[in-house]
Protein backbone atom coordinates (compact mmCIF):
# COMPACT_ATOMS: atom_id res chain seq x y z
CA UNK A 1 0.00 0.00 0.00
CA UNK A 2 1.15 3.45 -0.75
CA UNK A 3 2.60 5.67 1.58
CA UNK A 4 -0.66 8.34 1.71
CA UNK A 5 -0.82 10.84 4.24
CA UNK A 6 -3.51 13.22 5.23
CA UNK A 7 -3.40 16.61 6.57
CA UNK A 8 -6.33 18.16 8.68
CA UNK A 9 -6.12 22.34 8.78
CA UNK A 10 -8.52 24.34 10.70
CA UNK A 11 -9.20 26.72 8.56
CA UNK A 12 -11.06 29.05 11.43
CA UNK A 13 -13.76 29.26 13.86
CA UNK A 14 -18.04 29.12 13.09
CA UNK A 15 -19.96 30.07 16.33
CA UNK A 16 -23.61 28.42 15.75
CA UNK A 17 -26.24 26.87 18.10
CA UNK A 18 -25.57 23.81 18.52
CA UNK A 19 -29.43 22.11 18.88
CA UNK A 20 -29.91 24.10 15.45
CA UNK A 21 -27.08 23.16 13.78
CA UNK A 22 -25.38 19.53 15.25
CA UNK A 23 -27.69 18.19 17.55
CA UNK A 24 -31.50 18.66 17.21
CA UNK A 25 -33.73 18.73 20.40
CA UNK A 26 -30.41 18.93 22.34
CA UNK A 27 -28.62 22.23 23.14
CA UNK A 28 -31.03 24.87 21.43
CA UNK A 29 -29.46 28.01 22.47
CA UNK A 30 -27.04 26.65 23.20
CA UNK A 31 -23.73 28.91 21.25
CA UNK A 32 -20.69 26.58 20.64
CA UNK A 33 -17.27 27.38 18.58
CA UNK A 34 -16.42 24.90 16.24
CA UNK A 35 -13.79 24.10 13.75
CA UNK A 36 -13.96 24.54 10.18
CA UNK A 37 -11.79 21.68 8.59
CA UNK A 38 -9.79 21.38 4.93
CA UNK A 39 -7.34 18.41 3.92
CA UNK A 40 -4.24 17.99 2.26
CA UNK A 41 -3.78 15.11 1.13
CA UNK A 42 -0.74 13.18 -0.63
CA UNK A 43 1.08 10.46 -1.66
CA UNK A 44 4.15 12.16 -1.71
CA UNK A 45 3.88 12.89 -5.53
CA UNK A 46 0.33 14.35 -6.46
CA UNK A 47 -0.89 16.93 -3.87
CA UNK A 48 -4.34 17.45 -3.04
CA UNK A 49 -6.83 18.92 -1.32
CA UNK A 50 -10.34 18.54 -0.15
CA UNK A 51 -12.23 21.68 0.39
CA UNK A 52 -10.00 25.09 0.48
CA UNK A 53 -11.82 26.30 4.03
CA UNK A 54 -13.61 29.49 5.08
CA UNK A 55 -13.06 33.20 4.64
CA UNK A 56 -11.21 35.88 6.42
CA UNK A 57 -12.86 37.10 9.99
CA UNK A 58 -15.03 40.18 7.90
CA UNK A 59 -16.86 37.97 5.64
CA UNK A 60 -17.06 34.89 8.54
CA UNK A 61 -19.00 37.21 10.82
CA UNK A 62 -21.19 38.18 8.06
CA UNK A 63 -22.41 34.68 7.97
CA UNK A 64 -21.96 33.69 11.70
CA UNK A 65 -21.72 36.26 13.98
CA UNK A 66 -18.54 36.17 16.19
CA UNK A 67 -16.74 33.66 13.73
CA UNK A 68 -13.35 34.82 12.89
CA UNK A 69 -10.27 33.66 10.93
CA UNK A 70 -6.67 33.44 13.07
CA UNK A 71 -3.63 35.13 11.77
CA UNK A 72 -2.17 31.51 10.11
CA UNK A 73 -5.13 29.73 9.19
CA UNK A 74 -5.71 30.73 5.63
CA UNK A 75 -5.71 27.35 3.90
CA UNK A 76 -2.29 28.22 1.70
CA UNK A 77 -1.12 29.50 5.05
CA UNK A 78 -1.21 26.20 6.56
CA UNK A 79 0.63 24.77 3.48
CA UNK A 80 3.11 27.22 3.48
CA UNK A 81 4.25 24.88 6.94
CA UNK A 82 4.86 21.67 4.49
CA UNK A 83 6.31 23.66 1.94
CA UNK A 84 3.80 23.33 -0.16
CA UNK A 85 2.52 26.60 -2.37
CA UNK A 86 -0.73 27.06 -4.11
CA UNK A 87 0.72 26.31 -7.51
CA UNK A 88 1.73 22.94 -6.10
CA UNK A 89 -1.55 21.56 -5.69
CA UNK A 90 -2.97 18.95 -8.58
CA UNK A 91 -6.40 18.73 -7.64
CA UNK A 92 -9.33 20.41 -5.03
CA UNK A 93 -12.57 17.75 -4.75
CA UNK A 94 -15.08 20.12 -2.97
CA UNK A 95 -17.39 18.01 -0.56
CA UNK A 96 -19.55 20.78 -1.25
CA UNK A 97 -19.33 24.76 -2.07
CA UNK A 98 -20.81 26.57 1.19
CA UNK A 99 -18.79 29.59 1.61
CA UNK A 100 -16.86 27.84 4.45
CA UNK A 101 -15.49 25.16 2.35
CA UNK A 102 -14.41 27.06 -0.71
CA UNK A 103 -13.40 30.42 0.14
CA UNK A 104 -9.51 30.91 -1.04
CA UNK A 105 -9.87 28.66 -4.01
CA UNK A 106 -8.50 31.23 -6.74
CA UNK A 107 -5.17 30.96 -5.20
CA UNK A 108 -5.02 27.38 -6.72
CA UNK A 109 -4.34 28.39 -10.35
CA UNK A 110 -2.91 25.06 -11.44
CA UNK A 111 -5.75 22.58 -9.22
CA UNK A 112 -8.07 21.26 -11.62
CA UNK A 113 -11.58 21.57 -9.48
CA UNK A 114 -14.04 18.81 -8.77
CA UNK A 115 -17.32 19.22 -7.53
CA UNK A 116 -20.63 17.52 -7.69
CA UNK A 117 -22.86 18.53 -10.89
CA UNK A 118 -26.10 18.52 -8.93
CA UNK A 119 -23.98 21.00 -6.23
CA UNK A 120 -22.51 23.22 -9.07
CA UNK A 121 -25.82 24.09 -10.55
CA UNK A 122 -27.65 24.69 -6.83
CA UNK A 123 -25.04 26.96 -5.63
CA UNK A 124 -24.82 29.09 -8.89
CA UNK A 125 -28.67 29.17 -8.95
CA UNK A 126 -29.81 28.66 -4.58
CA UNK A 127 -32.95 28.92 -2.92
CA UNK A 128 -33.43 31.96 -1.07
CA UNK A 129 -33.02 30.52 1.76
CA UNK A 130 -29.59 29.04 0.56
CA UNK A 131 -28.81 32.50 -0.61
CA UNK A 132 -26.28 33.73 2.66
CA UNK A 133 -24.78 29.75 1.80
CA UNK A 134 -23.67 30.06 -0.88
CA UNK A 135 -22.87 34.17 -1.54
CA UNK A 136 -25.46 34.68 -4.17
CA UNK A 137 -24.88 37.33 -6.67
CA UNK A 138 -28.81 38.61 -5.82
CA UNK A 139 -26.53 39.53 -2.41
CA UNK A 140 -24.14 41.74 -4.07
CA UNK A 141 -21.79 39.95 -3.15
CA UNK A 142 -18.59 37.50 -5.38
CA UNK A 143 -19.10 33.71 -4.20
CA UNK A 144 -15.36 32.19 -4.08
CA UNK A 145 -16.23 30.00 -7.08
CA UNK A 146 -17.83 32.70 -9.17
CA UNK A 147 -16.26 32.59 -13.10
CA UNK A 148 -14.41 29.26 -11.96
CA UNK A 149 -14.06 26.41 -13.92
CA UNK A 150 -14.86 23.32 -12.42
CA UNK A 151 -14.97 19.27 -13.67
CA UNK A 152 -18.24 18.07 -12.57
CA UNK A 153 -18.74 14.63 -11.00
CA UNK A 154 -22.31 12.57 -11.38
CA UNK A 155 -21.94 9.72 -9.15
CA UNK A 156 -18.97 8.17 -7.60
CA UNK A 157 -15.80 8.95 -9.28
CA UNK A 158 -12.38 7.31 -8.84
CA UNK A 159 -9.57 9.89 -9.55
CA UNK A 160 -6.57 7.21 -8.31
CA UNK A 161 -5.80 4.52 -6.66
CA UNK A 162 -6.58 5.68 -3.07
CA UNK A 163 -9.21 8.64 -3.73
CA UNK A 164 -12.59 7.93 -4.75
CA UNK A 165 -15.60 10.41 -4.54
CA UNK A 166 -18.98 9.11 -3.57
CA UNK A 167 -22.56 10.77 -3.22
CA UNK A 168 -23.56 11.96 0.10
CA UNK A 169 -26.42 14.72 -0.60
CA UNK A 170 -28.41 15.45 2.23
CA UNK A 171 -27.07 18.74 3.96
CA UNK A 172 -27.28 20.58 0.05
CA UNK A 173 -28.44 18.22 -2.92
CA UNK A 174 -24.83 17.44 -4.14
CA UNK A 175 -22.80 17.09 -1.71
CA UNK A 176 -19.87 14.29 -1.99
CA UNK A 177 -17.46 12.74 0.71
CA UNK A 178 -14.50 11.28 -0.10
CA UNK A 179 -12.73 8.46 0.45
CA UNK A 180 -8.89 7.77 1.13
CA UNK A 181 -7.86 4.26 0.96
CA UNK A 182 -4.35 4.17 3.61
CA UNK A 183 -1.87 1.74 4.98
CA UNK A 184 -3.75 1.84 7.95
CA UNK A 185 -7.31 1.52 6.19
CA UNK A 186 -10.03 3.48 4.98
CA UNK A 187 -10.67 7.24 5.91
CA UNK A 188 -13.31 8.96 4.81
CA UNK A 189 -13.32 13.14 4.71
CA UNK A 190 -17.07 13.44 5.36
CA UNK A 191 -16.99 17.30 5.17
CA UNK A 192 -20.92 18.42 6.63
CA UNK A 193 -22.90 14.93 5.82
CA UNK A 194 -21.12 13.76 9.46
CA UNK A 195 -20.77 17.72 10.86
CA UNK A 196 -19.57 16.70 14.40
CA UNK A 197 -18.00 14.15 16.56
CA UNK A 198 -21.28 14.22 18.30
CA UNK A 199 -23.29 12.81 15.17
CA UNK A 200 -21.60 9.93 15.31
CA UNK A 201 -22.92 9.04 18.95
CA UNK A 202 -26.11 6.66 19.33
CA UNK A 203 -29.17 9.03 19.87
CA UNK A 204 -30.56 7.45 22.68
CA UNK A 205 -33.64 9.02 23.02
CA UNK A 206 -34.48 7.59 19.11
CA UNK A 207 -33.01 4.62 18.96
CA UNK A 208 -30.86 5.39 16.38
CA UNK A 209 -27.41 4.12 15.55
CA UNK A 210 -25.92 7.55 15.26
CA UNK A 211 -27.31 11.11 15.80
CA UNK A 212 -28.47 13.07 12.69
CA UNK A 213 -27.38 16.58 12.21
CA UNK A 214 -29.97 19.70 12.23
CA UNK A 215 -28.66 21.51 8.90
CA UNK A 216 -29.85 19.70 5.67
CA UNK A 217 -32.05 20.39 3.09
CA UNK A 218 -33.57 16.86 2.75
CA UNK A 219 -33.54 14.75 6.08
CA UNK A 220 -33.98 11.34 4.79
CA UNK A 221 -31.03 11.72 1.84
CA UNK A 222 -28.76 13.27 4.92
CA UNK A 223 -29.40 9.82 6.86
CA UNK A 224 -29.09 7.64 4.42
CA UNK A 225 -25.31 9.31 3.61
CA UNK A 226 -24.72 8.61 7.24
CA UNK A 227 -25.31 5.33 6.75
CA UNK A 228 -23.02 5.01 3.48
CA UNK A 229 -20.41 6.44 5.10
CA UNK A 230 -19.87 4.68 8.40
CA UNK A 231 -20.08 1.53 5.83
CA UNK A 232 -17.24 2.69 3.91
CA UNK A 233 -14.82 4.02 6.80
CA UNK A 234 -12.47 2.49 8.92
CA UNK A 235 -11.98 6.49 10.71
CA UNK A 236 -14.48 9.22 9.88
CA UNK A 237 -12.95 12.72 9.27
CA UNK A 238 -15.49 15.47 10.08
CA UNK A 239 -16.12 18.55 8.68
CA UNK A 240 -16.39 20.35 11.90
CA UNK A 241 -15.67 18.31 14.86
CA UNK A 242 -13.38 18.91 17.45
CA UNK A 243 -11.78 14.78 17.35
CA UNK A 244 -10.06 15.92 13.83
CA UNK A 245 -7.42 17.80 16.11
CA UNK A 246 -6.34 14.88 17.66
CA UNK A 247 -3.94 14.74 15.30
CA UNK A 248 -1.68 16.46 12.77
CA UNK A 249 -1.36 14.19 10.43
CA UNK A 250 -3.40 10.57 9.32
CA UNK A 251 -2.58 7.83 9.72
């Protein structure tokens, strides 16, 4: 098995309600910082990413307020630590394009861009009540992937031997996950269908297996990703939990 390695980098800090967002009918009210995760990921010859993170502190407190970018965190920021500059990166596969996974992306000018079709056309084109989401022009405001051109994906796609993109729709219609195949097994880089370490605890007071999130735009797809996912993964990498921390590089 190849030697592949996977960087986590908190990109910054989203303060939400947590019964709203992570846990529903537990903790409404209740406001919680959480991490807002990107990946590098490598085999020590192609470099990737997944997701390119969220936005400076001006435009993060627009969306949340009291979310705010650290001097550092700025997804090329982090590479900048491996040695690793924009123009090195081969690919971006965006689990999905709310402004807190995409933001920075125009610094990659050499990444080809992968996204989900059924994603690509929702976030040019979003519900009003996706509208904040996703930066709609009707704002008057640029969305980070405005003018960009991307490779869509319909279905799961295998770009190499160890990453695969699968469907995971649920939080937005076409949202993908994606899965590394390592020495040390399977991870999968869930981005927002698993938001939180806490959705992956049994809801008790259900019955259920694991605890559904409270942000989607179609409850029963957003379960059923669940599901896919903790079939596919040996370790779950989340798109906001706190466990990704645990360490600075997998496996």
């Amino acid at each position: 098995m190849m030697d592949v390695r996977i960087y986590p980098f908190n990109t910054g800090f989203i303060r939400l309600d947590k019964g709203a967002y992570i846990t529903p009918g537990d903790g409404y009210g209740m406001e919680v910082e959480v991490p807002t995760w990107a990946f590098f990921v490598t085999d020590g010859k192609e470099k990737l990413l997944v997701d390119t993170g969220m936005s400076e502190t001006k435009t993060a407190d627009w969306h949340h307020r009291g979310s705010y970018q650290p001097e550092g965190f700025r997804i090329d920021e982090h590479l900048e630590k491996l040695g690793v500059t924009p123009g090195d990166i081969d690919a971006v596969f965006f689990t999905h394009l709310h402004w807190d996974h995409c933001s920075n992306m125009k610094l990659f000018t050499n990444a080809r861009f992968y996204v989900h079709a059924k994603e690509l056309a929702f976030a040019r084109d979003p519900h009003l009540l996706y509208f904040k989401s996703y930066e709609s022009k009707k704002l008057g405001v640029v969305a980070p992937f405005a003018g960009v051109p991307f490779r869509t994906v319909d279905g799961e796609f295998r770009y190499n031997d160890f990453i695969t993109l699968f469907p995971t729709p649920g939080h937005c219609p076409g949202h993908q996950s994606v899965e590394v195949k390592t020495a040390q097994g399977t991870y999968v880089i869930a981005g927002d269908a698993v938001f939180a370490d806490e959705n992956l605890k049994p809801d008790t007071h259900r019955g259920l297996p694991f605890t559904p999130m409270g942000r989607y735009v179609n409850v029963f797809e957003m379960f059923d990703s669940m599901e896919k996912i903790l079939a596919r993964a040996d370790h779950i990498l989340t798109g906001h939990g706190m466990g990704v921390s645990f360490k600075q590089v997998y496996p």
